[in-house]
PDB file of N, CA and C in Angstrom:
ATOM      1  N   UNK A   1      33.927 196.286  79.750  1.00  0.00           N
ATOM      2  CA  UNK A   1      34.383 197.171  80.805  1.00  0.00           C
ATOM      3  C   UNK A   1      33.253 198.101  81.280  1.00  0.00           C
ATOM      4  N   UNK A   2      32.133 198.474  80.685  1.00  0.00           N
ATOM      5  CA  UNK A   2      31.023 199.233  80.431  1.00  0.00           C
ATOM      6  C   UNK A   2      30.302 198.777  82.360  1.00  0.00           C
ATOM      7  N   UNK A   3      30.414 197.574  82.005  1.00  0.00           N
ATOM      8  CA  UNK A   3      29.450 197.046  83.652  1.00  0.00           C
ATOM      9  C   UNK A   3      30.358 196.982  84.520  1.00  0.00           C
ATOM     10  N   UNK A   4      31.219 196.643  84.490  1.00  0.00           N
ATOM     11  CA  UNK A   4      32.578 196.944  85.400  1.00  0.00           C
ATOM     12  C   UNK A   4      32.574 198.309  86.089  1.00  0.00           C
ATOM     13  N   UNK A   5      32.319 199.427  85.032  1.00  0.00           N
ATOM     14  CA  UNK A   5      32.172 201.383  85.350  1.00  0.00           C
ATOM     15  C   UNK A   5      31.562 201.269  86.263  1.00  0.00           C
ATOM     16  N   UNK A   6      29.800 200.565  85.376  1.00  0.00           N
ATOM     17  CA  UNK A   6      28.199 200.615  86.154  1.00  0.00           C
ATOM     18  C   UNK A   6      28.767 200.147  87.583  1.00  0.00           C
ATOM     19  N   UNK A   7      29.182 198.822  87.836  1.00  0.00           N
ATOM     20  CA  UNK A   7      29.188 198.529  89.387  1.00  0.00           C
ATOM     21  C   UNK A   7      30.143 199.121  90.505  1.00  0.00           C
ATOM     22  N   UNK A   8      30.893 199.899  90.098  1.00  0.00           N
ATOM     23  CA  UNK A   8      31.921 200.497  90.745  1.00  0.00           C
ATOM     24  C   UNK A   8      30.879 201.965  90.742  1.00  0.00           C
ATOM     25  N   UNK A   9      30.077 202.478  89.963  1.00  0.00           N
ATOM     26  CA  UNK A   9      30.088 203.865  89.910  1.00  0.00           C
ATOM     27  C   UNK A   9      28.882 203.361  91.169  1.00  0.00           C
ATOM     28  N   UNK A  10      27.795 202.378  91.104  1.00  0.00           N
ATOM     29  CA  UNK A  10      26.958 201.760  91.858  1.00  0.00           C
ATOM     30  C   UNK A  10      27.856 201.905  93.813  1.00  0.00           C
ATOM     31  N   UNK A  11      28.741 201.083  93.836  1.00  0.00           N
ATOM     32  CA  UNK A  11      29.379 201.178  94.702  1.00  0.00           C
ATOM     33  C   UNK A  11      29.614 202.168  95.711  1.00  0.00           C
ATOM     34  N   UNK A  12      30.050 202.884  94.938  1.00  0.00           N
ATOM     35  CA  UNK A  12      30.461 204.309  95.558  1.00  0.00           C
ATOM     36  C   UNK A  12      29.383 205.220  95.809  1.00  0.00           C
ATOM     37  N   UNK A  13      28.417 205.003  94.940  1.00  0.00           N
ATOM     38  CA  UNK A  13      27.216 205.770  95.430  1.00  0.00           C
ATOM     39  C   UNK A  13      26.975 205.267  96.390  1.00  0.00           C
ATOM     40  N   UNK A  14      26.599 203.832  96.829  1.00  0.00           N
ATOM     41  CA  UNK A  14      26.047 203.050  98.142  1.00  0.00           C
ATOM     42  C   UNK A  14      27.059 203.674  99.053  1.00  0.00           C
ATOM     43  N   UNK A  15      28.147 203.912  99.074  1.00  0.00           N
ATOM     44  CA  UNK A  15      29.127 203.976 100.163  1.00  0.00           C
ATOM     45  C   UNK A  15      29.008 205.766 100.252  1.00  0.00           C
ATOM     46  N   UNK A  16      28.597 206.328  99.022  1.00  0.00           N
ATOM     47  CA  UNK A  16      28.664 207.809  99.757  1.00  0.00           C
ATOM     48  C   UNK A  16      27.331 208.069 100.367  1.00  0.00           C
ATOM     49  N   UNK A  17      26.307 207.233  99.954  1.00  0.00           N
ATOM     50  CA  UNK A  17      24.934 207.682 100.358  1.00  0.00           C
ATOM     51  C   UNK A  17      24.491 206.949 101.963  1.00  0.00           C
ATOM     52  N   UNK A  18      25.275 205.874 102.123  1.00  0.00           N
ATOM     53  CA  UNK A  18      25.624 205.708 103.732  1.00  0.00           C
ATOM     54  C   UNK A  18      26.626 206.894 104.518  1.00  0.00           C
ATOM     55  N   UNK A  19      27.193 206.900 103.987  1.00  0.00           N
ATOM     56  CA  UNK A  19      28.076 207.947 104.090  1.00  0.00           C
ATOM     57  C   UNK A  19      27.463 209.414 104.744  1.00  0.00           C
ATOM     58  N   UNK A  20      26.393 209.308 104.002  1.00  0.00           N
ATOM     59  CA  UNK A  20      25.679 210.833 104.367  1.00  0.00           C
ATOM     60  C   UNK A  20      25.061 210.949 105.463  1.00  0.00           C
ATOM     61  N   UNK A  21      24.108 209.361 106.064  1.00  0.00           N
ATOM     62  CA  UNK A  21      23.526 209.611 107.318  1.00  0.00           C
ATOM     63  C   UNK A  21      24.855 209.239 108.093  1.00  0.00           C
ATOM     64  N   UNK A  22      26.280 208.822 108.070  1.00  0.00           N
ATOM     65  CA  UNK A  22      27.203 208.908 108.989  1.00  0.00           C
ATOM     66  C   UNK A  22      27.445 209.990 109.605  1.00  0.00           C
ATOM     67  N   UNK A  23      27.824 210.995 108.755  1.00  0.00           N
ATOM     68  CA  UNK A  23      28.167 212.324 108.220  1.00  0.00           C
ATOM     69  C   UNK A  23      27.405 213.392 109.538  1.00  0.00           C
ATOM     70  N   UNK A  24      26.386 213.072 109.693  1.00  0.00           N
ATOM     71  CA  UNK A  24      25.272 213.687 111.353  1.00  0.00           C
ATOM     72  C   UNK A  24      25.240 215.160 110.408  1.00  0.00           C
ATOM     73  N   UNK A  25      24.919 215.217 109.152  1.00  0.00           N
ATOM     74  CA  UNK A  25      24.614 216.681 108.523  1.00  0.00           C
ATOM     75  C   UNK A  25      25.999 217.688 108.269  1.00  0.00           C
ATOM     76  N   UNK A  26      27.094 216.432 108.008  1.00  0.00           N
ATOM     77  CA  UNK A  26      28.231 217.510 107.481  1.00  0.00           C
ATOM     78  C   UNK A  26      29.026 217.618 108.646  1.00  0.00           C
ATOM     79  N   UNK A  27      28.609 217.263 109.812  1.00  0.00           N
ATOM     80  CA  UNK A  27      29.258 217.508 110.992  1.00  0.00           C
ATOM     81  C   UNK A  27      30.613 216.687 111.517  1.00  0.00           C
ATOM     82  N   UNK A  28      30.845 215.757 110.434  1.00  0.00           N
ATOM     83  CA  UNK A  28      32.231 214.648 110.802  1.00  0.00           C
ATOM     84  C   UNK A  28      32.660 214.435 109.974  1.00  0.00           C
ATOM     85  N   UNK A  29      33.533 215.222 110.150  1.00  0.00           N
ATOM     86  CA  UNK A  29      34.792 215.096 108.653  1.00  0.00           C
ATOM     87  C   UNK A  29      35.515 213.707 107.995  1.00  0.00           C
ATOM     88  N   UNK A  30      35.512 212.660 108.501  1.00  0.00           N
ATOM     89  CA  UNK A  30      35.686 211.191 107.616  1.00  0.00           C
ATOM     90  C   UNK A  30      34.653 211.238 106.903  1.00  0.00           C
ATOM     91  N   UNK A  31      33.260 210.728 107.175  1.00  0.00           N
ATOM     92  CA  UNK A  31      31.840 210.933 106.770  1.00  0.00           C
ATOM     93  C   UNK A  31      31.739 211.581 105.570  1.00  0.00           C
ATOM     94  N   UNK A  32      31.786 213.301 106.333  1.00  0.00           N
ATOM     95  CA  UNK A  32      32.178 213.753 105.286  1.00  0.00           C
ATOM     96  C   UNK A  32      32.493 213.668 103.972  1.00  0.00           C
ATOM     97  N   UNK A  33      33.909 213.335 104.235  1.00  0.00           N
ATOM     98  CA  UNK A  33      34.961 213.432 103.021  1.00  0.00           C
ATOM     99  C   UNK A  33      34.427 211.986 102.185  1.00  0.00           C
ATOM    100  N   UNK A  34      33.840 211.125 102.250  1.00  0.00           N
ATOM    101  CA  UNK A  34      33.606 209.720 102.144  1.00  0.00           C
ATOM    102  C   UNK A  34      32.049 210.391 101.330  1.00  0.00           C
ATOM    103  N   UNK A  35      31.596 211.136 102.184  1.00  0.00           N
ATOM    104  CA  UNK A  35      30.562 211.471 100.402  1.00  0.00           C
ATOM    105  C   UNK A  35      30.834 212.296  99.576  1.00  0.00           C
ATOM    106  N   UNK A  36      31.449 213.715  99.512  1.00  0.00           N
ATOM    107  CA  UNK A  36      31.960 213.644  98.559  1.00  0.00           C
ATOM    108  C   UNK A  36      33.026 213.056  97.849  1.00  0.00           C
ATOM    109  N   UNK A  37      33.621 212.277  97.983  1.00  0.00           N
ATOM    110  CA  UNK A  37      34.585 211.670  96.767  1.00  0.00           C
ATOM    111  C   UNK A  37      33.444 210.193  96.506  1.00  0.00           C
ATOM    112  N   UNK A  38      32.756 209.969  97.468  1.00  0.00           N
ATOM    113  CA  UNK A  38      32.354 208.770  96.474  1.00  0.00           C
ATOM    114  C   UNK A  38      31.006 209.262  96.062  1.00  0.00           C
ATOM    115  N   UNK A  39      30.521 210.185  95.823  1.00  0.00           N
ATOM    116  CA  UNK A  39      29.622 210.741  94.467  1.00  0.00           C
ATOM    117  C   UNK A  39      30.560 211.298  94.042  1.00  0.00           C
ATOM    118  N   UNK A  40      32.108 211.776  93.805  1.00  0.00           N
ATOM    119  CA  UNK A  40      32.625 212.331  92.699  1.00  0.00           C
ATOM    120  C   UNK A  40      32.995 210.990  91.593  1.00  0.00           C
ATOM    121  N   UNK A  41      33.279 210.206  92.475  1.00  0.00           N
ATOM    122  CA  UNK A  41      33.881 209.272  91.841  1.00  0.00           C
ATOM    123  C   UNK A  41      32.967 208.317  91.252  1.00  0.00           C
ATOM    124  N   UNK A  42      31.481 208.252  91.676  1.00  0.00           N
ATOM    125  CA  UNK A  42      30.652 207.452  91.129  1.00  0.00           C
ATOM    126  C   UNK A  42      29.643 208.337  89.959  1.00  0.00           C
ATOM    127  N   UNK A  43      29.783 209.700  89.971  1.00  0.00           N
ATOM    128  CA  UNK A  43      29.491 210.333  88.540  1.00  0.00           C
ATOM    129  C   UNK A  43      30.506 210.635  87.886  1.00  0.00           C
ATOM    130  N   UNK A  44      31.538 210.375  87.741  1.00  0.00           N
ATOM    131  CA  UNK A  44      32.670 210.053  86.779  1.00  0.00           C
ATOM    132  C   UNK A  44      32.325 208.583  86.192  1.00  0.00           C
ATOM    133  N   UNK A  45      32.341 207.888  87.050  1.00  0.00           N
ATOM    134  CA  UNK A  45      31.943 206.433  86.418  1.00  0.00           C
ATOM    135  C   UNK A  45      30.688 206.398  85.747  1.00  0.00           C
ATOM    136  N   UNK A  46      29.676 207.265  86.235  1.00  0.00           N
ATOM    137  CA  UNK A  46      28.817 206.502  85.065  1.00  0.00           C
ATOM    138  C   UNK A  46      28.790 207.614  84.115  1.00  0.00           C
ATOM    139  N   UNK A  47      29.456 208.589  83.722  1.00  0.00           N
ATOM    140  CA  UNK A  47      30.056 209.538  82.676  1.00  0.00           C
ATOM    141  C   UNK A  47      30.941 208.479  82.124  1.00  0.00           C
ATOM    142  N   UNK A  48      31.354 207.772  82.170  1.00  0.00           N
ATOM    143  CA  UNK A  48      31.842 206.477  81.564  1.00  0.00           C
ATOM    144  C   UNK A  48      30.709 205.663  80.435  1.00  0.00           C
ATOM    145  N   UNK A  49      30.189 205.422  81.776  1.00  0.00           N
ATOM    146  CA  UNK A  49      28.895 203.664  80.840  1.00  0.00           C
ATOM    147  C   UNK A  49      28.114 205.116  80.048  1.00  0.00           C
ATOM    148  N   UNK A  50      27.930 205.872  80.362  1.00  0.00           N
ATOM    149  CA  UNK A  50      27.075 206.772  79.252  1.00  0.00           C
ATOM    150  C   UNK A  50      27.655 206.689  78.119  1.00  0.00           C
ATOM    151  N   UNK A  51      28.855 206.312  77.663  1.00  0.00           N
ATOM    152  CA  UNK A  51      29.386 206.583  76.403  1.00  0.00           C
ATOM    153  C   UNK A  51      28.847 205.567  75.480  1.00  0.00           C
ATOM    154  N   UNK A  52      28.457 204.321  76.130  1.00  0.00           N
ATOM    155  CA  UNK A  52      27.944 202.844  76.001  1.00  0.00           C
ATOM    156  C   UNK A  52      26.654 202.823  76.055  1.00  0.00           C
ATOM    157  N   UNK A  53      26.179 203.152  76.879  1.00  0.00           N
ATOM    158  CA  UNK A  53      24.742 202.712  77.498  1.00  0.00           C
ATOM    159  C   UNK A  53      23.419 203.412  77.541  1.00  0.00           C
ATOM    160  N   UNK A  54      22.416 203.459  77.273  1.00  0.00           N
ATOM    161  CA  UNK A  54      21.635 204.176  77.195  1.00  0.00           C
ATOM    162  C   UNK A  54      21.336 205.144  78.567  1.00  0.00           C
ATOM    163  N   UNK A  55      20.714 205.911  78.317  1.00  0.00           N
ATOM    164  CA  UNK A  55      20.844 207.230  79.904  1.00  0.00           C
ATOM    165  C   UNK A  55      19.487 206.024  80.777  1.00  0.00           C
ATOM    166  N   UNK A  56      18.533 205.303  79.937  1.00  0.00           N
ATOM    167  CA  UNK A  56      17.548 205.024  81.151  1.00  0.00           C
ATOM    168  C   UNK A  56      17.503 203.732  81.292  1.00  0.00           C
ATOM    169  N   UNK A  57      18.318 202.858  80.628  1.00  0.00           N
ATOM    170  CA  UNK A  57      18.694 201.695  81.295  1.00  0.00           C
ATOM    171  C   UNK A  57      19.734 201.876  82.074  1.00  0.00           C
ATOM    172  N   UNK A  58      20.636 202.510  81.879  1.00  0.00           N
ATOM    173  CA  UNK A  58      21.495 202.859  83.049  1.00  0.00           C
ATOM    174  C   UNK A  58      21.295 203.782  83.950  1.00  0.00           C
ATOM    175  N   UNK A  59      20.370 204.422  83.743  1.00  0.00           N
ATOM    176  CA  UNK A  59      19.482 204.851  85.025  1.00  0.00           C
ATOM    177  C   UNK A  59      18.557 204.085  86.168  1.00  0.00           C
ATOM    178  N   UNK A  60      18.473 203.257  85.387  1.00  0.00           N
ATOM    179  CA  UNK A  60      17.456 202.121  86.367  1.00  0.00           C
ATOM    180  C   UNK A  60      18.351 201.259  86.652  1.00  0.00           C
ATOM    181  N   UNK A  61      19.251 200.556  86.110  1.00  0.00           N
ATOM    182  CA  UNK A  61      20.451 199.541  86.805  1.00  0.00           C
ATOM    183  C   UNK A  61      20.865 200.209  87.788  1.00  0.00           C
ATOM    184  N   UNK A  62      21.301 201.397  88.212  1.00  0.00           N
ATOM    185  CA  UNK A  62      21.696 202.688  88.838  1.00  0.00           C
ATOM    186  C   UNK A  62      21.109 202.504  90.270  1.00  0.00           C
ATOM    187  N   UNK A  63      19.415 203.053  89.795  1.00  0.00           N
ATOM    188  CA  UNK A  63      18.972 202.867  90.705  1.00  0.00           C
ATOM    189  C   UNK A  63      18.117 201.813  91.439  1.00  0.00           C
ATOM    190  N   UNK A  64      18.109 200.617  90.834  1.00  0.00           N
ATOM    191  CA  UNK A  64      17.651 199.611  91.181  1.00  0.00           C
ATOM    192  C   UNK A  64      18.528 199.267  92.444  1.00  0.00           C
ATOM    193  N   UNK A  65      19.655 198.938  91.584  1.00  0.00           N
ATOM    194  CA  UNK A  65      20.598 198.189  92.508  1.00  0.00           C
ATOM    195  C   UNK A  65      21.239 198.897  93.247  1.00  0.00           C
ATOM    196  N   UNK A  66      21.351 200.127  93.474  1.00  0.00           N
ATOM    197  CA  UNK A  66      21.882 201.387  94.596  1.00  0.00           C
ATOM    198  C   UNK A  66      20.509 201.130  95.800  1.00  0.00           C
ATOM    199  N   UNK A  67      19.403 201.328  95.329  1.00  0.00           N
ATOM    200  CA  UNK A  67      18.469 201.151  96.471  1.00  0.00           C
ATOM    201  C   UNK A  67      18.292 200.055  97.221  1.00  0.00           C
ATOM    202  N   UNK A  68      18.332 198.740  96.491  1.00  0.00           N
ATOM    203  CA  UNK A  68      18.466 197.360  97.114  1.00  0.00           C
ATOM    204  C   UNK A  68      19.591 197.723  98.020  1.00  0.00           C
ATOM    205  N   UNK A  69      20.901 197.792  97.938  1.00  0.00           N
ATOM    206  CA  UNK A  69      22.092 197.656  98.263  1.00  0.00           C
ATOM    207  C   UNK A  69      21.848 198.905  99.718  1.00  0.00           C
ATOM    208  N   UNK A  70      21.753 200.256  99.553  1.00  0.00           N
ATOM    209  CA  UNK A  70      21.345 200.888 100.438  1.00  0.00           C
ATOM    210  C   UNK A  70      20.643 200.499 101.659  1.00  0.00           C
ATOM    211  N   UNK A  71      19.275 199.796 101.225  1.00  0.00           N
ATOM    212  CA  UNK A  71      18.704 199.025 102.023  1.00  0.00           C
ATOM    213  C   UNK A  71      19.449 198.029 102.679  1.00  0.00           C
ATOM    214  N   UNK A  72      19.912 197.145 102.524  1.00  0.00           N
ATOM    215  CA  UNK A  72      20.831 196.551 102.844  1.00  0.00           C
ATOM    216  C   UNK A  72      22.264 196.931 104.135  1.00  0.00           C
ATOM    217  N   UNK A  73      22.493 197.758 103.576  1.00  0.00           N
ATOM    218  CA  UNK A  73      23.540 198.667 104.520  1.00  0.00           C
ATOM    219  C   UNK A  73      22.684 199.152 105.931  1.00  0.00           C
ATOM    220  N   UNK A  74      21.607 199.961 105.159  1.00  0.00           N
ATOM    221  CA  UNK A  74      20.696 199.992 106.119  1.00  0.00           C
ATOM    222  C   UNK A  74      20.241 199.736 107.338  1.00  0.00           C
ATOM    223  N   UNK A  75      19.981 198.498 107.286  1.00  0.00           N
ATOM    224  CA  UNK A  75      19.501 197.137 107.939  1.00  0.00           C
ATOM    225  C   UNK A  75      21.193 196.433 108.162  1.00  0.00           C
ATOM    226  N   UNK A  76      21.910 196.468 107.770  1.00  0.00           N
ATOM    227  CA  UNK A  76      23.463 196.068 109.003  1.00  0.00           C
ATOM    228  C   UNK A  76      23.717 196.608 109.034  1.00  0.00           C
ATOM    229  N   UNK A  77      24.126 197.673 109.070  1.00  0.00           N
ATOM    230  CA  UNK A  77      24.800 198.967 109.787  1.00  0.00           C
ATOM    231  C   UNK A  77      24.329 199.717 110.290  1.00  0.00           C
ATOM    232  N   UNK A  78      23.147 200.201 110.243  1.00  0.00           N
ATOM    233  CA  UNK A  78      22.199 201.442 111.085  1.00  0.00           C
ATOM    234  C   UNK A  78      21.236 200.953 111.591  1.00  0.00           C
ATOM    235  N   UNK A  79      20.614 199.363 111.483  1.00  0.00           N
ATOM    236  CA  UNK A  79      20.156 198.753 112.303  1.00  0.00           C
ATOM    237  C   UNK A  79      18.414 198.794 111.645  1.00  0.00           C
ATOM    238  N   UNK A  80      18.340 199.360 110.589  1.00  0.00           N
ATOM    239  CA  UNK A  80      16.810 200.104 110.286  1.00  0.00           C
ATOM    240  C   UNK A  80      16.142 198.873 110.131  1.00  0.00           C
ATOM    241  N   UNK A  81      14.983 198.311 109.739  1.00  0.00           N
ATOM    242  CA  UNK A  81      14.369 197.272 109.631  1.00  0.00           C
ATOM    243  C   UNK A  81      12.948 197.900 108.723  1.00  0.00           C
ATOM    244  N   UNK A  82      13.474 197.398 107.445  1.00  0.00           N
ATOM    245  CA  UNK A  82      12.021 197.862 106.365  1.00  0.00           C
ATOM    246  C   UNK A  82      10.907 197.050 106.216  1.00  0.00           C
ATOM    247  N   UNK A  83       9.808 197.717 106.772  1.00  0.00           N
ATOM    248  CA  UNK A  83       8.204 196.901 106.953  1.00  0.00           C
ATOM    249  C   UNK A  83       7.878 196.350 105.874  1.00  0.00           C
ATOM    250  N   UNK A  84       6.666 195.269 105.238  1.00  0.00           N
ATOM    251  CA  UNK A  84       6.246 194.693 104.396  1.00  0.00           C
ATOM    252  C   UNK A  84       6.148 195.793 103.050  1.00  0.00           C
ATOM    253  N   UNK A  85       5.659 196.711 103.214  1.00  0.00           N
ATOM    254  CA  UNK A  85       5.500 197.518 101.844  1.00  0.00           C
ATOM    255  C   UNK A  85       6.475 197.804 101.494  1.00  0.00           C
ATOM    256  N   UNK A  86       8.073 198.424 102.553  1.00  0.00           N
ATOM    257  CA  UNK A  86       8.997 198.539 101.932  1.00  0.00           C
ATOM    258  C   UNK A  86       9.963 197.608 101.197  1.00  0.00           C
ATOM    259  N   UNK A  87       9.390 196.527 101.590  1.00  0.00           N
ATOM    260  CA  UNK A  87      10.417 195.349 100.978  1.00  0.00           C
ATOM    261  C   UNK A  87       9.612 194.567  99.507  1.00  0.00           C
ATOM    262  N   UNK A  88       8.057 195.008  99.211  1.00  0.00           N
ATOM    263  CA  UNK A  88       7.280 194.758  98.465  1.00  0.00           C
ATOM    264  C   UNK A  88       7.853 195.910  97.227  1.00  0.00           C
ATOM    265  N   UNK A  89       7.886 197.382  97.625  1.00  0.00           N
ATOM    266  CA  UNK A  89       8.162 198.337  97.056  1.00  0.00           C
ATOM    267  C   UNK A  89       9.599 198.349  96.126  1.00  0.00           C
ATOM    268  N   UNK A  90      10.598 197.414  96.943  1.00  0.00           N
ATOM    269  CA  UNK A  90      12.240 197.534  96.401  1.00  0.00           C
ATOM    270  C   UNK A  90      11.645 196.340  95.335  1.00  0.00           C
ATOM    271  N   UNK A  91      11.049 195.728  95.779  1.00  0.00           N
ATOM    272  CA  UNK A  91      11.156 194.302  95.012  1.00  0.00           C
ATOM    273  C   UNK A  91      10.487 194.661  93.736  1.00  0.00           C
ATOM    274  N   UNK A  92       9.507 195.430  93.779  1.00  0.00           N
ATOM    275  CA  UNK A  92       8.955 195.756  92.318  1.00  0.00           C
ATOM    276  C   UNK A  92       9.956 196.434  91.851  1.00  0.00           C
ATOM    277  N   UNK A  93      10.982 197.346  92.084  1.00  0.00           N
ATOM    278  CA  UNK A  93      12.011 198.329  91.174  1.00  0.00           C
ATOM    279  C   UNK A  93      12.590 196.897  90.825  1.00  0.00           C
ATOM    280  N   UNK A  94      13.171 196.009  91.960  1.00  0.00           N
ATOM    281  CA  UNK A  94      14.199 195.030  90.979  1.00  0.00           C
ATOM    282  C   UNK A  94      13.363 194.268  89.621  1.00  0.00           C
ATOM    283  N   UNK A  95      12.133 194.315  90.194  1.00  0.00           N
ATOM    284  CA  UNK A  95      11.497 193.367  88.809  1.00  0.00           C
ATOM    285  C   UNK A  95      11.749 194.169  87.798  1.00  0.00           C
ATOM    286  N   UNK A  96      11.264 195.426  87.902  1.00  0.00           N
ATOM    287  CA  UNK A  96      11.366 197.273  86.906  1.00  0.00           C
ATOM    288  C   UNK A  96      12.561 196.619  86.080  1.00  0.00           C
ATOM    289  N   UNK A  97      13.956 196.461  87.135  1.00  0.00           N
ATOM    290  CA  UNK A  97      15.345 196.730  86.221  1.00  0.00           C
ATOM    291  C   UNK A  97      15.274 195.508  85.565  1.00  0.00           C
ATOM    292  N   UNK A  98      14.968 194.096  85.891  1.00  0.00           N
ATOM    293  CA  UNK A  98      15.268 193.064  85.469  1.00  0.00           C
ATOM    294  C   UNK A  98      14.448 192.741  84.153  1.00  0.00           C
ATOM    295  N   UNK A  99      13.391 193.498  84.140  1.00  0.00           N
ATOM    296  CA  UNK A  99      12.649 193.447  83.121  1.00  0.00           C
ATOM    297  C   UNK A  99      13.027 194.566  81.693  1.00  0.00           C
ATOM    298  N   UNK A 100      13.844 195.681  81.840  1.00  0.00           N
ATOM    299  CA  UNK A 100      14.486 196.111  81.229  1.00  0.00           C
ATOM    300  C   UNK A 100      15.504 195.373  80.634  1.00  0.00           C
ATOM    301  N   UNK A 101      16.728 194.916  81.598  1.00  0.00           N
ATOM    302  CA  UNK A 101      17.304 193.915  81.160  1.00  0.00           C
ATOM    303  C   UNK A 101      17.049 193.135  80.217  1.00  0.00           C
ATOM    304  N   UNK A 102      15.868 192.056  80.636  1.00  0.00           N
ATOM    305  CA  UNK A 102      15.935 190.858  79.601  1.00  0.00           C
ATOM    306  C   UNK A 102      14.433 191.626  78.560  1.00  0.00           C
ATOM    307  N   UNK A 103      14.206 192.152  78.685  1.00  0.00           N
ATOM    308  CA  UNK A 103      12.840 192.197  77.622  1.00  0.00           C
ATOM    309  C   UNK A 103      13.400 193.987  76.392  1.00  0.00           C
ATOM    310  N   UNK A 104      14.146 194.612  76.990  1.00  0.00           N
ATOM    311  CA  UNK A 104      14.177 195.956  76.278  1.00  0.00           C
ATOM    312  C   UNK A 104      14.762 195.999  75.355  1.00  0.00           C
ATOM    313  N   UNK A 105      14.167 196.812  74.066  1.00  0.00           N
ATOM    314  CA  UNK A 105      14.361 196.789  72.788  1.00  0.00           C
ATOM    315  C   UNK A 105      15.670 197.748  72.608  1.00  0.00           C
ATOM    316  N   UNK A 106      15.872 198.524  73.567  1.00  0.00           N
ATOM    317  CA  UNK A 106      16.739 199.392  73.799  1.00  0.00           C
ATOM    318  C   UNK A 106      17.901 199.849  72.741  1.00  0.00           C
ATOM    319  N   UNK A 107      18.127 199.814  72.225  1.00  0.00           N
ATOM    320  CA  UNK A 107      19.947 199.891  71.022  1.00  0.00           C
ATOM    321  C   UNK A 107      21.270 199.971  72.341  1.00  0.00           C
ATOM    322  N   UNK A 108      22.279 199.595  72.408  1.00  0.00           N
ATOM    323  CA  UNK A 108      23.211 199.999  73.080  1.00  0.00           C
ATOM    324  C   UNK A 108      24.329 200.314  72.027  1.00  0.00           C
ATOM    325  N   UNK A 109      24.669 201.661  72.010  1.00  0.00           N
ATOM    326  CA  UNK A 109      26.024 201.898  71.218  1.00  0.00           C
ATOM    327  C   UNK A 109      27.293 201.404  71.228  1.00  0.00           C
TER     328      UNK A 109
END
Protein backbone atom coordinates (compact mmCIF):
# COMPACT_ATOMS: atom_id res chain seq x y z
CA UNK A 1 0.00 0.00 0.00
CA UNK A 2 3.25 2.14 0.75
CA UNK A 3 3.53 2.95 -3.36
CA UNK A 4 -0.03 3.18 -3.79
CA UNK A 5 0.35 6.51 -0.86
CA UNK A 6 3.74 7.46 -3.00
CA UNK A 7 1.64 7.71 -6.36
CA UNK A 8 -1.41 9.31 -5.22
CA UNK A 9 0.58 11.73 -2.86
CA UNK A 10 2.78 12.20 -6.46
CA UNK A 11 -0.52 12.94 -8.15
CA UNK A 12 -1.86 15.51 -6.32
CA UNK A 13 1.20 17.33 -6.12
CA UNK A 14 1.29 17.33 -10.14
CA UNK A 15 -2.32 18.49 -10.06
CA UNK A 16 -1.76 21.18 -7.31
CA UNK A 17 1.48 22.41 -8.82
CA UNK A 18 -0.40 22.90 -12.28
CA UNK A 19 -2.82 24.15 -10.35
CA UNK A 20 -0.71 27.05 -9.23
CA UNK A 21 0.20 28.56 -12.65
CA UNK A 22 -3.83 28.15 -13.28
CA UNK A 23 -4.46 29.94 -10.18
CA UNK A 24 -2.94 33.64 -12.19
CA UNK A 25 -1.29 34.24 -8.40
CA UNK A 26 -4.27 33.27 -6.15
CA UNK A 27 -6.52 35.21 -8.28
CA UNK A 28 -9.20 32.23 -9.28
CA UNK A 29 -10.79 30.57 -6.82
CA UNK A 30 -11.21 26.81 -8.51
CA UNK A 31 -7.33 27.07 -9.14
CA UNK A 32 -7.10 28.13 -6.13
CA UNK A 33 -8.85 25.76 -4.04
CA UNK A 34 -7.25 22.83 -6.32
CA UNK A 35 -3.78 23.79 -4.76
CA UNK A 36 -4.41 23.88 -1.65
CA UNK A 37 -6.17 20.64 -1.06
CA UNK A 38 -3.98 18.89 -3.42
CA UNK A 39 -0.71 19.77 -1.45
CA UNK A 40 -2.85 19.07 1.65
CA UNK A 41 -3.68 15.96 0.50
CA UNK A 42 -0.41 14.99 -1.11
CA UNK A 43 1.61 15.78 2.30
CA UNK A 44 -0.69 13.66 4.17
CA UNK A 45 0.14 10.96 1.77
CA UNK A 46 3.55 10.95 1.90
CA UNK A 47 3.27 11.37 5.93
CA UNK A 48 2.03 7.97 5.10
CA UNK A 49 5.05 6.19 2.89
CA UNK A 50 7.32 7.95 5.59
CA UNK A 51 6.23 5.43 8.04
CA UNK A 52 7.73 2.80 5.39
CA UNK A 53 10.15 4.45 3.42
CA UNK A 54 13.14 6.13 3.78
CA UNK A 55 12.86 10.28 3.78
CA UNK A 56 15.47 10.28 0.54
CA UNK A 57 14.37 7.62 -1.50
CA UNK A 58 11.11 8.87 -1.16
CA UNK A 59 12.24 12.09 -1.71
CA UNK A 60 13.64 11.44 -5.02
CA UNK A 61 10.70 9.05 -6.26
CA UNK A 62 8.78 12.33 -5.18
CA UNK A 63 10.62 14.32 -7.08
CA UNK A 64 11.68 12.56 -9.96
CA UNK A 65 8.46 11.60 -11.04
CA UNK A 66 6.48 14.94 -9.96
CA UNK A 67 8.96 16.81 -12.32
CA UNK A 68 8.74 14.42 -15.33
CA UNK A 69 4.94 14.44 -14.94
CA UNK A 70 4.82 18.37 -14.44
CA UNK A 71 6.69 18.67 -17.50
CA UNK A 72 4.42 16.82 -19.16
CA UNK A 73 1.28 18.74 -18.15
CA UNK A 74 3.32 21.44 -19.11
CA UNK A 75 3.77 20.79 -22.61
CA UNK A 76 -0.30 19.66 -23.00
CA UNK A 77 -1.85 21.95 -21.21
CA UNK A 78 0.08 25.25 -21.12
CA UNK A 79 1.54 24.55 -24.33
CA UNK A 80 5.38 25.13 -22.94
CA UNK A 81 7.91 23.26 -25.06
CA UNK A 82 11.30 22.24 -23.06
CA UNK A 83 14.63 22.87 -25.14
CA UNK A 84 17.40 20.14 -25.42
CA UNK A 85 19.03 20.80 -21.96
CA UNK A 86 15.74 20.72 -20.38
CA UNK A 87 14.79 17.41 -21.51
CA UNK A 88 18.64 16.20 -21.03
CA UNK A 89 18.33 17.72 -17.41
CA UNK A 90 14.79 15.69 -16.40
CA UNK A 91 16.32 12.71 -17.93
CA UNK A 92 19.36 12.65 -15.70
CA UNK A 93 16.93 13.05 -12.35
CA UNK A 94 14.99 9.94 -13.86
CA UNK A 95 18.31 8.04 -14.23
CA UNK A 96 19.12 9.76 -10.31
CA UNK A 97 15.68 7.91 -9.14
CA UNK A 98 16.05 4.76 -11.13
CA UNK A 99 19.35 4.24 -9.97
CA UNK A 100 18.33 4.54 -6.37
CA UNK A 101 15.75 2.17 -7.05
CA UNK A 102 17.61 -0.71 -8.42
CA UNK A 103 21.21 -0.18 -7.00
CA UNK A 104 20.45 1.40 -3.17
CA UNK A 105 21.57 -0.22 -0.17
CA UNK A 106 18.97 1.72 1.54
CA UNK A 107 17.02 -0.47 4.65
CA UNK A 108 13.22 0.07 4.19
CA UNK A 109 11.29 -0.41 7.51
Amino acid sequence: MTFVYLILAIVAEVIATSALKASAGFTRPLPSLLVVGGYGVAFYLLSLVLRTLPVGITYAIWAGLGIVLVTLVGIMVFGEKPDLPAVLGISLIVAGVVTLQVFSKMNVH
